[in-house]
Protein backbone atom coordinates (compact mmCIF):
# COMPACT_ATOMS: atom_id res chain seq x y z
CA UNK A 1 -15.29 -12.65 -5.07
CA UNK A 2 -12.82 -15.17 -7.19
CA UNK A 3 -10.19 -15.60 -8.88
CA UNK A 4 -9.02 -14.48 -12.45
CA UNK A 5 -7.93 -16.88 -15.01
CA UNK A 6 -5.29 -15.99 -15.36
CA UNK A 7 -4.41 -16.09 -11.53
CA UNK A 8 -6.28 -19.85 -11.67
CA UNK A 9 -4.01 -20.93 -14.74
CA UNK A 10 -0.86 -19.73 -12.51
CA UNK A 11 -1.95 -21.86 -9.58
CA UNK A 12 -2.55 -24.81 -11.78
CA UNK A 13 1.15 -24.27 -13.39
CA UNK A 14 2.59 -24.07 -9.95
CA UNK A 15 0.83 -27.05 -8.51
CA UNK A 16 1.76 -29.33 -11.53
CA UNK A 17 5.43 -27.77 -10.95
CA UNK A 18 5.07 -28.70 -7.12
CA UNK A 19 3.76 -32.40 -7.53
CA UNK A 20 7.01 -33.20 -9.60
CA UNK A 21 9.54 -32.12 -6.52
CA UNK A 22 7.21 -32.21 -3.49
CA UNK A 23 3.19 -33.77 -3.07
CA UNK A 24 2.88 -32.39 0.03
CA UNK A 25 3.80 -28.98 -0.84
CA UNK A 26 1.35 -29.66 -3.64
CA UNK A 27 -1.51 -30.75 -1.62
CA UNK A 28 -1.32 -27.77 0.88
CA UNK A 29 -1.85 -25.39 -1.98
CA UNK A 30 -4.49 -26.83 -3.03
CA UNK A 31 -5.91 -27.00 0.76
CA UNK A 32 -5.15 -23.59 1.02
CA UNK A 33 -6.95 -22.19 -2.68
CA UNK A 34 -9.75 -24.16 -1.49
CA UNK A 35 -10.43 -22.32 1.24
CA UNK A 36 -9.44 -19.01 -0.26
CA UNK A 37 -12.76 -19.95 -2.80
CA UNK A 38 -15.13 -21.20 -0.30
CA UNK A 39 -14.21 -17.86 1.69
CA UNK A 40 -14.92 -15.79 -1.95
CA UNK A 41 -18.32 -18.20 -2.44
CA UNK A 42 -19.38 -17.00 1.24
CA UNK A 43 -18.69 -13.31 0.66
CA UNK A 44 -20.57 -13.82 -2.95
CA UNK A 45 -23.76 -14.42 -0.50
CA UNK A 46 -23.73 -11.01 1.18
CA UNK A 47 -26.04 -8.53 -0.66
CA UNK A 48 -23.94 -6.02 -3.03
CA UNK A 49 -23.51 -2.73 -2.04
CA UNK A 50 -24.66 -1.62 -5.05
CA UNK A 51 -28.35 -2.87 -4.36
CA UNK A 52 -31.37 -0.77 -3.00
CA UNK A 53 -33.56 -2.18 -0.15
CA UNK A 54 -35.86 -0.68 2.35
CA UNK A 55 -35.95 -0.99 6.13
CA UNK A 56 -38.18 -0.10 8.08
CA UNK A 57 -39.63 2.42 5.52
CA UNK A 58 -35.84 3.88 5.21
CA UNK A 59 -34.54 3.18 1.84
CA UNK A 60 -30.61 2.11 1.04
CA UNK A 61 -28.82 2.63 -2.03
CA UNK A 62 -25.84 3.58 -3.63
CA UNK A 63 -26.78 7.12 -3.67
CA UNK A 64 -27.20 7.15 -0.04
CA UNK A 65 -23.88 5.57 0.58
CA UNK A 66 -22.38 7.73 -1.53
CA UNK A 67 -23.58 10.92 0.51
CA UNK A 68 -22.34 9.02 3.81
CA UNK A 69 -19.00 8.12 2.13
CA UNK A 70 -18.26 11.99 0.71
CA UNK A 71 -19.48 13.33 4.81
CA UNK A 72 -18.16 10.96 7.41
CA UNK A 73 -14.55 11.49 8.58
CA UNK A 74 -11.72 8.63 7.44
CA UNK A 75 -11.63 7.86 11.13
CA UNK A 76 -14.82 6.74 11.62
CA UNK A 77 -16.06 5.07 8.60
CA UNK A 78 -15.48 1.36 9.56
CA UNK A 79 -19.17 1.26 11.62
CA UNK A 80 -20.10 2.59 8.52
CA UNK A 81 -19.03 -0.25 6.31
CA UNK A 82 -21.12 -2.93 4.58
CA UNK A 83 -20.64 -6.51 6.31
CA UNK A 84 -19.25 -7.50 2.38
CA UNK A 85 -17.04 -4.81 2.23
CA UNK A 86 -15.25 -5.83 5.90
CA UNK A 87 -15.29 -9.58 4.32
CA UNK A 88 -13.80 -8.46 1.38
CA UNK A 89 -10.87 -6.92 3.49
CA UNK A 90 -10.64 -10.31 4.51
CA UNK A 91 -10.50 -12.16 1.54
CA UNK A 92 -7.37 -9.72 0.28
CA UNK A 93 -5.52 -11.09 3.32
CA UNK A 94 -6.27 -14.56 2.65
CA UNK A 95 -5.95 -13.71 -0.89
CA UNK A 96 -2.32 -12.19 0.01
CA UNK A 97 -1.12 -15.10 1.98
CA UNK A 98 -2.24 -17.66 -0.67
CA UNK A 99 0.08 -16.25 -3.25
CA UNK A 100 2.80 -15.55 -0.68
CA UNK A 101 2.69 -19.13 -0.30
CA UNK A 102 3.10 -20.16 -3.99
CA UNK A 103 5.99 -17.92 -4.17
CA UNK A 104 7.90 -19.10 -0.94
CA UNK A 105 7.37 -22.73 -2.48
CA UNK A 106 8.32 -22.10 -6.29
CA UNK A 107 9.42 -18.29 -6.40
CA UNK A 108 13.08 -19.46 -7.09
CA UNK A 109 11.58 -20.57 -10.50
CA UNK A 110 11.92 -17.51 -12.87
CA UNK A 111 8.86 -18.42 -15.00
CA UNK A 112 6.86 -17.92 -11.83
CA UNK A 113 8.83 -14.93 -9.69
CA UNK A 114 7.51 -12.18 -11.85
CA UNK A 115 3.39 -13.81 -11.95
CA UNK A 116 3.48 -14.21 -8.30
CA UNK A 117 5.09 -10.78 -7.69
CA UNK A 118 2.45 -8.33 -9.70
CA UNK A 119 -0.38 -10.37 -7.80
CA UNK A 120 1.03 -10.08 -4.39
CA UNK A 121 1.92 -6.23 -4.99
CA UNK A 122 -1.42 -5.90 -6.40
CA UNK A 123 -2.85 -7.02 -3.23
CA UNK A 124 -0.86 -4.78 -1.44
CA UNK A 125 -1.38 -1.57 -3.70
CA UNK A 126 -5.39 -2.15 -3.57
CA UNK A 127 -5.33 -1.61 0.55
CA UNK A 128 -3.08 1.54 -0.04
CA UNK A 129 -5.62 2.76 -2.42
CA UNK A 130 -8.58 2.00 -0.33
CA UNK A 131 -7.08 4.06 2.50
CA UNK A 132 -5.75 7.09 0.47
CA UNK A 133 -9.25 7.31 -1.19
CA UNK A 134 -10.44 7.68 2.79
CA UNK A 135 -8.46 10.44 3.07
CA UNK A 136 -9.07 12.03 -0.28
CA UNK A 137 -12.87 11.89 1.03
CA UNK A 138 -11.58 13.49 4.32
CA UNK A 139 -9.37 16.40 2.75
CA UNK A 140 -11.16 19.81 2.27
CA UNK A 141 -8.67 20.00 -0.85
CA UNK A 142 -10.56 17.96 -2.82
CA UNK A 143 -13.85 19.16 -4.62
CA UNK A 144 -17.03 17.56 -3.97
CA UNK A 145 -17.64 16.09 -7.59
CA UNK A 146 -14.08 14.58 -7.16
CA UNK A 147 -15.31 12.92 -3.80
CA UNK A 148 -18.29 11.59 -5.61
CA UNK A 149 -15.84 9.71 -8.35
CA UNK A 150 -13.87 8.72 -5.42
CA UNK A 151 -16.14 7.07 -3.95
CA UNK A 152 -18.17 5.69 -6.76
CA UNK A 153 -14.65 4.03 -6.97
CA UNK A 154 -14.21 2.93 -3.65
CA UNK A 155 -18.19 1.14 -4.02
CA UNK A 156 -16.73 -0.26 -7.36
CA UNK A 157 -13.77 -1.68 -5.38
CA UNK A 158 -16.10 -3.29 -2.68
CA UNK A 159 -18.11 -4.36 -5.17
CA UNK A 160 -15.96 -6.70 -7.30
CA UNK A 161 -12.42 -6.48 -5.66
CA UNK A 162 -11.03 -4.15 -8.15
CA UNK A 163 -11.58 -0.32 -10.28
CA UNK A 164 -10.40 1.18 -12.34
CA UNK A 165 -8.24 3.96 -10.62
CA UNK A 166 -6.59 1.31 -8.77
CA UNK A 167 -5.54 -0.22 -11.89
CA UNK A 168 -4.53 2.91 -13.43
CA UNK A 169 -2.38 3.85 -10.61
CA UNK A 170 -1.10 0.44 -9.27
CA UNK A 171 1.69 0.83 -11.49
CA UNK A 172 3.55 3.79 -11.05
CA UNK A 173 2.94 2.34 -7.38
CA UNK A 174 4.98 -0.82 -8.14
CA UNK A 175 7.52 1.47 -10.01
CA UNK A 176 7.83 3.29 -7.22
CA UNK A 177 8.72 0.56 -4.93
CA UNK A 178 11.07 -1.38 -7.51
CA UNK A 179 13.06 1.51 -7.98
CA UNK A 180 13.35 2.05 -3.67
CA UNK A 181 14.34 -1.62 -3.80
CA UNK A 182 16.97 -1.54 -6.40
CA UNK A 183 18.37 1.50 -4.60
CA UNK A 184 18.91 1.07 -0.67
CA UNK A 185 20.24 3.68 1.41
CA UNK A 186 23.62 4.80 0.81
CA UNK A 187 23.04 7.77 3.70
CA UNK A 188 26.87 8.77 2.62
CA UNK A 189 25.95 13.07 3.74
CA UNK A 190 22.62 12.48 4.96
CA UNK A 191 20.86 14.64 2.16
CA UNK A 192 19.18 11.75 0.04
CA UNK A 193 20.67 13.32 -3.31
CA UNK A 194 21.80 9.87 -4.71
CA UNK A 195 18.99 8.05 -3.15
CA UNK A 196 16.64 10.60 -4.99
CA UNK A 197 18.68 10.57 -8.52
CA UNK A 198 18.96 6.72 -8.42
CA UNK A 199 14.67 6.27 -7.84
CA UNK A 200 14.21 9.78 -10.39
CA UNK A 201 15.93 7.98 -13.28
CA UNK A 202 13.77 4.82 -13.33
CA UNK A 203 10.79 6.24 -12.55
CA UNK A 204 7.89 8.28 -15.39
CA UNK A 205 8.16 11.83 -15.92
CA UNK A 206 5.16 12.31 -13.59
CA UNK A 207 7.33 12.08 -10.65
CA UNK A 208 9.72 14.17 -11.57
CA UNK A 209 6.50 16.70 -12.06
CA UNK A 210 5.60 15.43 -8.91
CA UNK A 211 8.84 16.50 -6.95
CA UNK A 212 8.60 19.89 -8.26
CA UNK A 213 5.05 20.37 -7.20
CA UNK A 214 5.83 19.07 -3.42
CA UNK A 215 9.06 18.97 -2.10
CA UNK A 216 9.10 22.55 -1.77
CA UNK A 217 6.40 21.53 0.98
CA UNK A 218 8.36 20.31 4.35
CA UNK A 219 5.94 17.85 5.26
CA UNK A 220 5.80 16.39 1.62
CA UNK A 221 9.90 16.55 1.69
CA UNK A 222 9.50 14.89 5.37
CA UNK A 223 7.80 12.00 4.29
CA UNK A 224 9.88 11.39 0.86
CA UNK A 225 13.25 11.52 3.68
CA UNK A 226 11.73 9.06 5.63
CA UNK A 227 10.58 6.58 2.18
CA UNK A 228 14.60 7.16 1.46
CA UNK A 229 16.76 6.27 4.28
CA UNK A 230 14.58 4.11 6.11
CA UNK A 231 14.07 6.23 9.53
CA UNK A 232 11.58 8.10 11.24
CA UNK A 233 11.41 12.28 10.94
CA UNK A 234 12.57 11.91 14.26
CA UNK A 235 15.66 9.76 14.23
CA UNK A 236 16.64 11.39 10.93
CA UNK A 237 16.59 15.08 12.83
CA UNK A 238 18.70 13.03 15.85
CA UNK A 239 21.63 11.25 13.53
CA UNK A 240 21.95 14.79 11.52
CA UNK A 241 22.17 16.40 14.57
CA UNK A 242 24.91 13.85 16.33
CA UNK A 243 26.71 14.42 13.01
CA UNK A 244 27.24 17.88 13.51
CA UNK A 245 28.11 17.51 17.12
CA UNK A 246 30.65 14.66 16.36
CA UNK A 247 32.11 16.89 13.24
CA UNK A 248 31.32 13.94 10.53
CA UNK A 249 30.44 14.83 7.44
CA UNK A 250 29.47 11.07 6.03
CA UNK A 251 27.94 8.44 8.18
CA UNK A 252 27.54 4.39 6.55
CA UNK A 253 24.45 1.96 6.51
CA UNK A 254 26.03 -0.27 9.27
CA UNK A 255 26.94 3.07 11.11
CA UNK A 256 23.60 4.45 11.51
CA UNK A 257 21.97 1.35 13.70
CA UNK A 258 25.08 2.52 16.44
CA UNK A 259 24.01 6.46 16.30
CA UNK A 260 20.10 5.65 17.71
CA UNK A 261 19.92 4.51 21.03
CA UNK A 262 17.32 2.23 20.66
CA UNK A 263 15.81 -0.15 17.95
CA UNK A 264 14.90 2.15 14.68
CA UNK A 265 11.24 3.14 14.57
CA UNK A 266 10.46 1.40 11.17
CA UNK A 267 11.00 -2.11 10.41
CA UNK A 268 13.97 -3.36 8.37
CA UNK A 269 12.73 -3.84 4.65
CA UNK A 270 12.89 -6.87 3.34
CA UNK A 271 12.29 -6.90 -0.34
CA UNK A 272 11.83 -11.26 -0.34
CA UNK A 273 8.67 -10.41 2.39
CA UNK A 274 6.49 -8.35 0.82
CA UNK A 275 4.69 -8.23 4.22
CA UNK A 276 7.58 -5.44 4.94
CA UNK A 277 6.25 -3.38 2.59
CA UNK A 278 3.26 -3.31 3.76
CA UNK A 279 4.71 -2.89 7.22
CA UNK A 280 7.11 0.12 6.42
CA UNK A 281 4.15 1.98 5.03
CA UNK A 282 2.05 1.07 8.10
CA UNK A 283 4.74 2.51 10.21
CA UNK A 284 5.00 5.90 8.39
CA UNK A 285 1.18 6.05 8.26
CA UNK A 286 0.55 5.29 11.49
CA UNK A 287 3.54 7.88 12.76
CA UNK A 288 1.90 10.60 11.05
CA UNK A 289 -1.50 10.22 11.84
CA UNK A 290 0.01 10.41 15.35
CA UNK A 291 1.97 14.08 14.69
CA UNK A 292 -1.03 15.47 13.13
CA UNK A 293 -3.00 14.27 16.55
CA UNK A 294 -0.80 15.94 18.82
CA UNK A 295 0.49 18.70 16.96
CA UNK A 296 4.16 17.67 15.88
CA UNK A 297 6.22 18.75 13.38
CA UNK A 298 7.53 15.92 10.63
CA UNK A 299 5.39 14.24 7.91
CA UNK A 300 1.50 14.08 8.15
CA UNK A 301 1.15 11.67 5.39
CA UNK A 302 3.23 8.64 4.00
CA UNK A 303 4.98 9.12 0.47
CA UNK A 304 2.63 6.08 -1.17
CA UNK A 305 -0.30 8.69 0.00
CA UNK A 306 0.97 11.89 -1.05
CA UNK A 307 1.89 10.95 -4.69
CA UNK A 308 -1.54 8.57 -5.24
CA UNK A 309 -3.29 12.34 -4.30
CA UNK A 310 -1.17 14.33 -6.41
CA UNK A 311 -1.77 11.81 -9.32
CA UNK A 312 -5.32 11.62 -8.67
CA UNK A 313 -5.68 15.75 -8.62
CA UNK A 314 -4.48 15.56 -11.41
CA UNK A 315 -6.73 13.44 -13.39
């Protein structure tokens, strides 16, 4: 795996920008890209996972990995995994925290905020899609010769660190999460209309398709609540409820923190640490996987998931 040239020429800029104001800062990138390409040298080394070999009389190839990938469930497919494609994994983080680097050191300079930014989101974006291809392979929904493109995708992605679904959809992705940023929680009644309008109007007209299609589903409607305000299913049912009880019709951000008893569910999102992104839709993910387990009511997916499977089924 390496590095673009376009993402080398925006290293180079920033170091030469660095040296001028700080060598030292200047010298740790460099330690730190070093390593980041000796790690991408060292996964280089591991066989692709597009190549065919035979052990022990049993022959491996893509085809083979392909049935495996379309039959095995999401929750068990890491045993499953080529040794590249776990080193890979590991090379996005490193990969991630490279960049985040650059921009804590020059992000302040506006001819390098907006570089840095698609990069780090891009990081970001491309483990969301690995996961919500999992699940497309795991949901009965999708047809079989969809699962094959899927994964054929998903090897692709292994393979050289990038395909070209993820590219496709890595936009309306970023979209997505500019919009959520430019429009925190106002809470106000609790019903997420001007949350909703303010993300609708700077968003493409396949969301608005995309609303129509799914928020007449709760658990769809669930998880776009939670992406809006902030909270857990649960502590969203809980403030509602102490609303009614207390005979309030509006409730404020700094109000909300004093109506749970504890500390929220989900992370506070910080839009300078992207890491919170990531985080928030770890949370969700994670707190759905969990209902579905035992049975609860609330969202079974994260937003990020449900509208990457709705634009994919739609393809």
């Amino acid at each position: 795996m390496e590095l673009s040239s376009d993402e080398n020429k925006l290293i180079e800029d920033v170091s030469l920008f660095l040296e001028t104001k700080n060598y030292h800062e200047a010298d740790l990138v460099k330690q730190r890209f070093n390593c980041l390409n000796a790690l991408g040298s060292a996964i280089a080394l591991f066989p692709s996972v597009r190549e065919t070999n035979t052990l022990r009389g049993v022959e491996r190839n893509e085809e083979a990995l392909l049935q495996v990938l379309c039959s095995i469930a999401g929750s068990t497919h890491l045993l499953h995994t080529p040794a590249r494609v776990v080193a890979a994994r590991s090379y996005l983080v490193a990969k991630f925290q490279a960049f985040s680097l650059l921009h804590i050191l020059a992000g302040d300079q506006k001819q390098f905020y907006n570089p840095l930014r698609r990069i780090i989101m891009s990081v970001i974006h491309t483990l969301m899609a690995e996961e919500v291809y999992f699940s497309c392979l795991d949901d009965p929904g999708f047809s079989l010769d969809i699962k094959i493109n899927l994964a054929n995708d998903l090897i692709s992605l292994w393979d050289s660190g990038t395909d070209r679904r993820a590219i496709e959809h890595q936009p309306a992705l970023d979209m997505l999460w500019t919009a959520r940023d430019a429009s925190p929680p106002a809470f106000g009644t609790m019903k997420g209309t001007s949350e909703l309008l303010r993300i609708t109007i700077d968003m493409e007209k396949d969301w608005a398709e995309f609303l129509v299609a799914h928020t007449q589903v709760d658990a769809s409607r669930w998880a776009l609540e939670e992406f809006l305000f902030g909270l857990s299913h649960e502590e969203l049912i809980y403030v509602r409820k102490r609303l009614d009880e207390m005979g309030i019709g509006a409730v404020g951000r700094d109000e909300i923190t004093s109506f749970l008893d504890s500390k929220p569910a989900y992370g506070m999102i910080n839009s300078k640490d992207y890491r919170a992104i990531y985080n928030f839709y770890v949370d969700r993910r994670d707190a759905a996987r969990f209902r579905q387990k035992i049975s609860a009511p609330g969202p079974s997916r994260a937003l990020e998931e449900i509208y990457l499977k709705y634009r994919i089924s739609q393809e």
